[in-house]
N, C-alpha and C. Protein backbone atom coordinates (compact mmCIF):
# COMPACT_ATOMS: atom_id res chain seq x y z
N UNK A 1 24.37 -104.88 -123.33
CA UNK A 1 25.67 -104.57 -123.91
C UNK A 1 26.14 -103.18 -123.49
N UNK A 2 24.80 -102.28 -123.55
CA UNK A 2 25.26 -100.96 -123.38
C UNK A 2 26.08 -100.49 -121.38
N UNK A 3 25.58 -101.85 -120.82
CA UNK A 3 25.69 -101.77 -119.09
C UNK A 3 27.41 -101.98 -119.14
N UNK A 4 27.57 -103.14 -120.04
CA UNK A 4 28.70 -103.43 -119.78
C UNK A 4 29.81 -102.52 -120.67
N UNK A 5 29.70 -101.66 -121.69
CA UNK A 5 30.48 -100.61 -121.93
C UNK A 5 30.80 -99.42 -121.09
N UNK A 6 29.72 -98.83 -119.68
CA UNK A 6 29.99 -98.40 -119.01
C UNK A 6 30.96 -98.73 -117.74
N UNK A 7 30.22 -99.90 -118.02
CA UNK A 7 31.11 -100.52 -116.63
C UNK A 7 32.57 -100.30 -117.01
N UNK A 8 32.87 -100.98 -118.08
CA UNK A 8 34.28 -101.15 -118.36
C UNK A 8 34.93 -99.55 -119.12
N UNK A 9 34.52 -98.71 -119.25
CA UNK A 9 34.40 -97.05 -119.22
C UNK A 9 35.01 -96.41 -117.83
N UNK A 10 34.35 -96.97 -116.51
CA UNK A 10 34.15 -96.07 -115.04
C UNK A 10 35.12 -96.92 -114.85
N UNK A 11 35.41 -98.28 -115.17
CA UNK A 11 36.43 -99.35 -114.93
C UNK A 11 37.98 -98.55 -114.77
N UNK A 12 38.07 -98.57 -116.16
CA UNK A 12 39.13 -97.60 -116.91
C UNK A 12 39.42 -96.24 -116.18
N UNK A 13 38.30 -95.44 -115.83
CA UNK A 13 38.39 -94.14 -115.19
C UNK A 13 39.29 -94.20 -113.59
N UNK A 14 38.80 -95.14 -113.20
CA UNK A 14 38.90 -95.24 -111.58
C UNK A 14 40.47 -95.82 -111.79
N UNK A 15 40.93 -96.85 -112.55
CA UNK A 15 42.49 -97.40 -112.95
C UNK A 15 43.01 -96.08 -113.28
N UNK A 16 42.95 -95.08 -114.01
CA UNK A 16 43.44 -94.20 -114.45
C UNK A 16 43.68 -93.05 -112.92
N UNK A 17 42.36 -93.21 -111.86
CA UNK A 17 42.74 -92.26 -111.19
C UNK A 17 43.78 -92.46 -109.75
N UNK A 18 43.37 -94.20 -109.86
CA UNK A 18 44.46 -95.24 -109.11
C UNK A 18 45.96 -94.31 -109.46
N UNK A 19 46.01 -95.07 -110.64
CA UNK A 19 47.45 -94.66 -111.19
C UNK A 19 48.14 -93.18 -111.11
N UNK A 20 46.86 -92.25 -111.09
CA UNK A 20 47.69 -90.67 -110.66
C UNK A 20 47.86 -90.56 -109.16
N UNK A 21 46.66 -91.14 -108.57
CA UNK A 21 46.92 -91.28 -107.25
C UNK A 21 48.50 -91.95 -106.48
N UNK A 22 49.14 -92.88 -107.06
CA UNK A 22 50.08 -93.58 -106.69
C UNK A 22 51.24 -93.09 -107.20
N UNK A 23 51.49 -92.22 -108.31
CA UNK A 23 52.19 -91.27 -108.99
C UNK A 23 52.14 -90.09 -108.07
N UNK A 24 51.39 -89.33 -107.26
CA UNK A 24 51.42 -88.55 -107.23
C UNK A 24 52.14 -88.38 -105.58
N UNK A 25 51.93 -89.80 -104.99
CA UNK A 25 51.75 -90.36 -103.81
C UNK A 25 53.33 -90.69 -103.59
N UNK A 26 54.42 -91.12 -104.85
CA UNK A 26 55.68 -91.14 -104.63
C UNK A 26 56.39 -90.21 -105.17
N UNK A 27 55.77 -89.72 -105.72
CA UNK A 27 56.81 -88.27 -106.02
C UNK A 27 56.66 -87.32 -105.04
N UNK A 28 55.36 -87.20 -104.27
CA UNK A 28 55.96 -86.28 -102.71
C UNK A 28 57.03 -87.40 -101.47
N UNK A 29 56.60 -88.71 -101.53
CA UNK A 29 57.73 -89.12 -100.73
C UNK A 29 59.23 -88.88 -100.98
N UNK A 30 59.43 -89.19 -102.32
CA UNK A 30 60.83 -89.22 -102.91
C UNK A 30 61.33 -87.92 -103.04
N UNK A 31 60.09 -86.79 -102.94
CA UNK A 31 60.96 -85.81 -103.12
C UNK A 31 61.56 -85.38 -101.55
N UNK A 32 60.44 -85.86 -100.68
CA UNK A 32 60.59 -85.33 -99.10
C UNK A 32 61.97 -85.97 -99.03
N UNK A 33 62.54 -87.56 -99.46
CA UNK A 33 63.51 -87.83 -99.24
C UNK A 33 64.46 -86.86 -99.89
N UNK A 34 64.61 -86.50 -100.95
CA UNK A 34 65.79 -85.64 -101.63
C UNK A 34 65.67 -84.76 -101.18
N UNK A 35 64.83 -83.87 -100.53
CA UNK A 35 65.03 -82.36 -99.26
C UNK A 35 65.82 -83.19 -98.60
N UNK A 36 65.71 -83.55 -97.46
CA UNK A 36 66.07 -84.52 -96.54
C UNK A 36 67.75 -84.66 -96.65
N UNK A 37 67.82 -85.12 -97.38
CA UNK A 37 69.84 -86.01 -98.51
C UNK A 37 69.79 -84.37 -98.42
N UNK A 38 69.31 -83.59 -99.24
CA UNK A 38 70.05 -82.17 -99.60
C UNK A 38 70.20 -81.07 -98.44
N UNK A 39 69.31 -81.24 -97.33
CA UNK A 39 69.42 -80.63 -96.29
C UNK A 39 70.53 -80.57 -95.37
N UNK A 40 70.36 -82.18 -94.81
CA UNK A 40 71.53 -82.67 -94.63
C UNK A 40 73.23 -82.86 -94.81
N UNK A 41 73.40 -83.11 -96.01
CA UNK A 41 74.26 -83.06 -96.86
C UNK A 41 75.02 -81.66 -96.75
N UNK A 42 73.88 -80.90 -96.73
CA UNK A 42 74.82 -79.08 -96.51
C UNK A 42 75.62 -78.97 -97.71
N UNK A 43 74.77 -79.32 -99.33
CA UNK A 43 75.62 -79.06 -100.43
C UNK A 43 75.73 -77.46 -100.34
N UNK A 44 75.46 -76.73 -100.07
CA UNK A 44 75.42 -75.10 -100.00
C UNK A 44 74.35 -75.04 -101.63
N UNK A 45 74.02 -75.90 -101.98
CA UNK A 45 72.73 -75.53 -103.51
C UNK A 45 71.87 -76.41 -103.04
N UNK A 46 70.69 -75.93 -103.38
CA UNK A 46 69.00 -76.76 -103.17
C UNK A 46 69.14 -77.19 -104.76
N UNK A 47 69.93 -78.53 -104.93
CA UNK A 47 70.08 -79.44 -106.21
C UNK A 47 68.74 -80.07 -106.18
N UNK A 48 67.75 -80.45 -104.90
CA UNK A 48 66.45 -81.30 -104.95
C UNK A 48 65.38 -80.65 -105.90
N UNK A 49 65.63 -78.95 -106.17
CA UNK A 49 64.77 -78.21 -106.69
C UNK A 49 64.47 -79.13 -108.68
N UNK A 50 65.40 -79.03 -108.87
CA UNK A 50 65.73 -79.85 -110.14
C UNK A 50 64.75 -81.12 -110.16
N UNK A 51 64.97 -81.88 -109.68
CA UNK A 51 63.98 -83.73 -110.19
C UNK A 51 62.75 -82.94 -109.75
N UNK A 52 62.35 -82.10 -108.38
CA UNK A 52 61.23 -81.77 -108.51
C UNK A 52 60.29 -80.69 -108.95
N UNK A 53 61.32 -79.88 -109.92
CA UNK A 53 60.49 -79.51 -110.66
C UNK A 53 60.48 -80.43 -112.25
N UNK A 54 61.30 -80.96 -112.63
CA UNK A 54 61.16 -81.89 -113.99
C UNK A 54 60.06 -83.15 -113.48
N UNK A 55 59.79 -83.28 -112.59
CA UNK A 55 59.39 -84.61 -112.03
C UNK A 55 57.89 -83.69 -111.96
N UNK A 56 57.80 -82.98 -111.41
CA UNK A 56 56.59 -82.21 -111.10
C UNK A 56 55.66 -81.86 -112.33
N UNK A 57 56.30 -81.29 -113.52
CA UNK A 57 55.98 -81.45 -115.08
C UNK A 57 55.29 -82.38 -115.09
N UNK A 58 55.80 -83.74 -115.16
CA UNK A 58 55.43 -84.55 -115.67
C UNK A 58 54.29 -85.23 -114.44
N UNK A 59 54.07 -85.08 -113.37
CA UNK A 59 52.87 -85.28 -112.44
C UNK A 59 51.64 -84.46 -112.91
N UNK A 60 52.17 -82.81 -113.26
CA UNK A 60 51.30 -82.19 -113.39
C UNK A 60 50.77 -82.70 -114.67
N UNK A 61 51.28 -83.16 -115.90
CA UNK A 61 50.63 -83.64 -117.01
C UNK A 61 49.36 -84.57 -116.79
N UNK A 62 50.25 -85.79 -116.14
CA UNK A 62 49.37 -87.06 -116.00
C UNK A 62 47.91 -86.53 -115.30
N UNK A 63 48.33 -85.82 -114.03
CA UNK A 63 47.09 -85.10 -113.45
C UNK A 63 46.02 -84.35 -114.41
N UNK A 64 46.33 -83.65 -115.64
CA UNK A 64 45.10 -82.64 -116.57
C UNK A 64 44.80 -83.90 -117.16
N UNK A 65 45.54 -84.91 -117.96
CA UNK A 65 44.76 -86.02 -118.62
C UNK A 65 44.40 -87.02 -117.56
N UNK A 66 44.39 -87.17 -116.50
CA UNK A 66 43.36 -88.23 -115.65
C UNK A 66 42.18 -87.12 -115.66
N UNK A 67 42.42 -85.85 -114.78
CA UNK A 67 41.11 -85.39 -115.14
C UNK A 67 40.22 -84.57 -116.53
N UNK A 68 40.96 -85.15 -117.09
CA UNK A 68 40.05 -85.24 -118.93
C UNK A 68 39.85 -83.39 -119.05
N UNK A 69 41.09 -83.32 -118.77
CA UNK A 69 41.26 -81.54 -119.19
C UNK A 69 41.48 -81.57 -120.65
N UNK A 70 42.18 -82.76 -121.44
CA UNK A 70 42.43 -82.93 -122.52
C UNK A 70 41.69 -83.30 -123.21
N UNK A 71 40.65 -84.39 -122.85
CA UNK A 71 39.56 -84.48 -123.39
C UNK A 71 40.04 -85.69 -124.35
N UNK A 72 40.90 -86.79 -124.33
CA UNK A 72 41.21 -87.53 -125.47
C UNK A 72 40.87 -88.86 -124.67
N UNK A 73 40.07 -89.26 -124.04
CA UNK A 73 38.90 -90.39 -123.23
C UNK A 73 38.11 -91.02 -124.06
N UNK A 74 37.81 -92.34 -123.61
CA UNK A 74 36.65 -93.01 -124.77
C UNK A 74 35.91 -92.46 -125.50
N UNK A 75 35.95 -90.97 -125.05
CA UNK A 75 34.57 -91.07 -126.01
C UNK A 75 35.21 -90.48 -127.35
N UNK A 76 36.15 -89.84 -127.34
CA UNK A 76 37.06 -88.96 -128.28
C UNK A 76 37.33 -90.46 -128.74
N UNK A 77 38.41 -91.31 -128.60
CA UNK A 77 38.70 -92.45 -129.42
C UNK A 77 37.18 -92.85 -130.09
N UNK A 78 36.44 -93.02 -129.62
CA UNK A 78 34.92 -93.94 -130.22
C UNK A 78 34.60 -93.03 -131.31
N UNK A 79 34.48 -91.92 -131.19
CA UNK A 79 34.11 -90.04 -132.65
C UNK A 79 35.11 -90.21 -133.80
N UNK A 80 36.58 -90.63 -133.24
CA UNK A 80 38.09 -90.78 -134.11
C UNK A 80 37.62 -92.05 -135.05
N UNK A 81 37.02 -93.17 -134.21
CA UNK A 81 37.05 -94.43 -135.17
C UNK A 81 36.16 -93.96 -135.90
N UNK A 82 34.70 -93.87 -135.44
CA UNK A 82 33.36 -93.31 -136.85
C UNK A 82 34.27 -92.42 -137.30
N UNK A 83 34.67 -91.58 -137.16
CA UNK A 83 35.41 -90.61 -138.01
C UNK A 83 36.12 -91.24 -139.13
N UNK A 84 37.33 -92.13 -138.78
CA UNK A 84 37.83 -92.89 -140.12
C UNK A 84 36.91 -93.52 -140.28
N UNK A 85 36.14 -94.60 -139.61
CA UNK A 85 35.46 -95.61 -140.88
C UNK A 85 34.59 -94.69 -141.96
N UNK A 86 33.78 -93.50 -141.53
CA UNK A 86 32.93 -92.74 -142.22
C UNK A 86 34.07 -92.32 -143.74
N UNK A 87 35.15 -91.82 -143.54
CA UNK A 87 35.92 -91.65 -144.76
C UNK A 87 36.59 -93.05 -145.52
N UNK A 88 36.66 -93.70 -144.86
CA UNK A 88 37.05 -95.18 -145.55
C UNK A 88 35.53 -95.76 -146.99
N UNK A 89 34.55 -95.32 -146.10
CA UNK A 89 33.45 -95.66 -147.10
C UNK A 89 33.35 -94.87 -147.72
N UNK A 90 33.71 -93.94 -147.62
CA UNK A 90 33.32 -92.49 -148.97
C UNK A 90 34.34 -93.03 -150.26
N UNK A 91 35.16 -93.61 -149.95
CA UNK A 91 36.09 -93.81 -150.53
C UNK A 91 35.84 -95.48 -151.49
């Protein structure tokens, strides 16, 4: 039982690092495209600076919680549940 909680643990980890990977993978294309439109374009303002820095926020987030800078990963949920059930029975 205990093989297959890891598995499906490293399972989870590797989906999670998929997913920043592919996040992280179109927000430099899309932004290379919006240099590109804004270069071009000759608006006389670098408007691309904008989505990529709001866009960049939010890459940089996903990036500290894939790599468990936050620390709120199985094992934190699994401490949270004993945690309530332990006060549910006191009760």
């Amino acid at each position: 039982m205990e093989k297959d909680e890891k598995y499906l643990r490293a399972k989870k980890k590797v989906q999670s690092l998929k997913s920043f990977y592919i996040h992280l993978t179109v927000y430099i294309l899309v932004n290379i495209m919006l240099f590109i439109i804004n270069f071009l374009s000759d608006a006389g303002n670098w408007w691309f600076l904008y989505p990529l820095g709001g866009w960049g926020i939010g890459v940089l987030v996903h990036g500290l919680s894939t790599f468990a800078f936050f620390n709120f990963g199985a094992d934190w949920e699994e401490r949270k549940i004993k945690e309530y059930i332990e006060k549910e029975d006191k009760m």
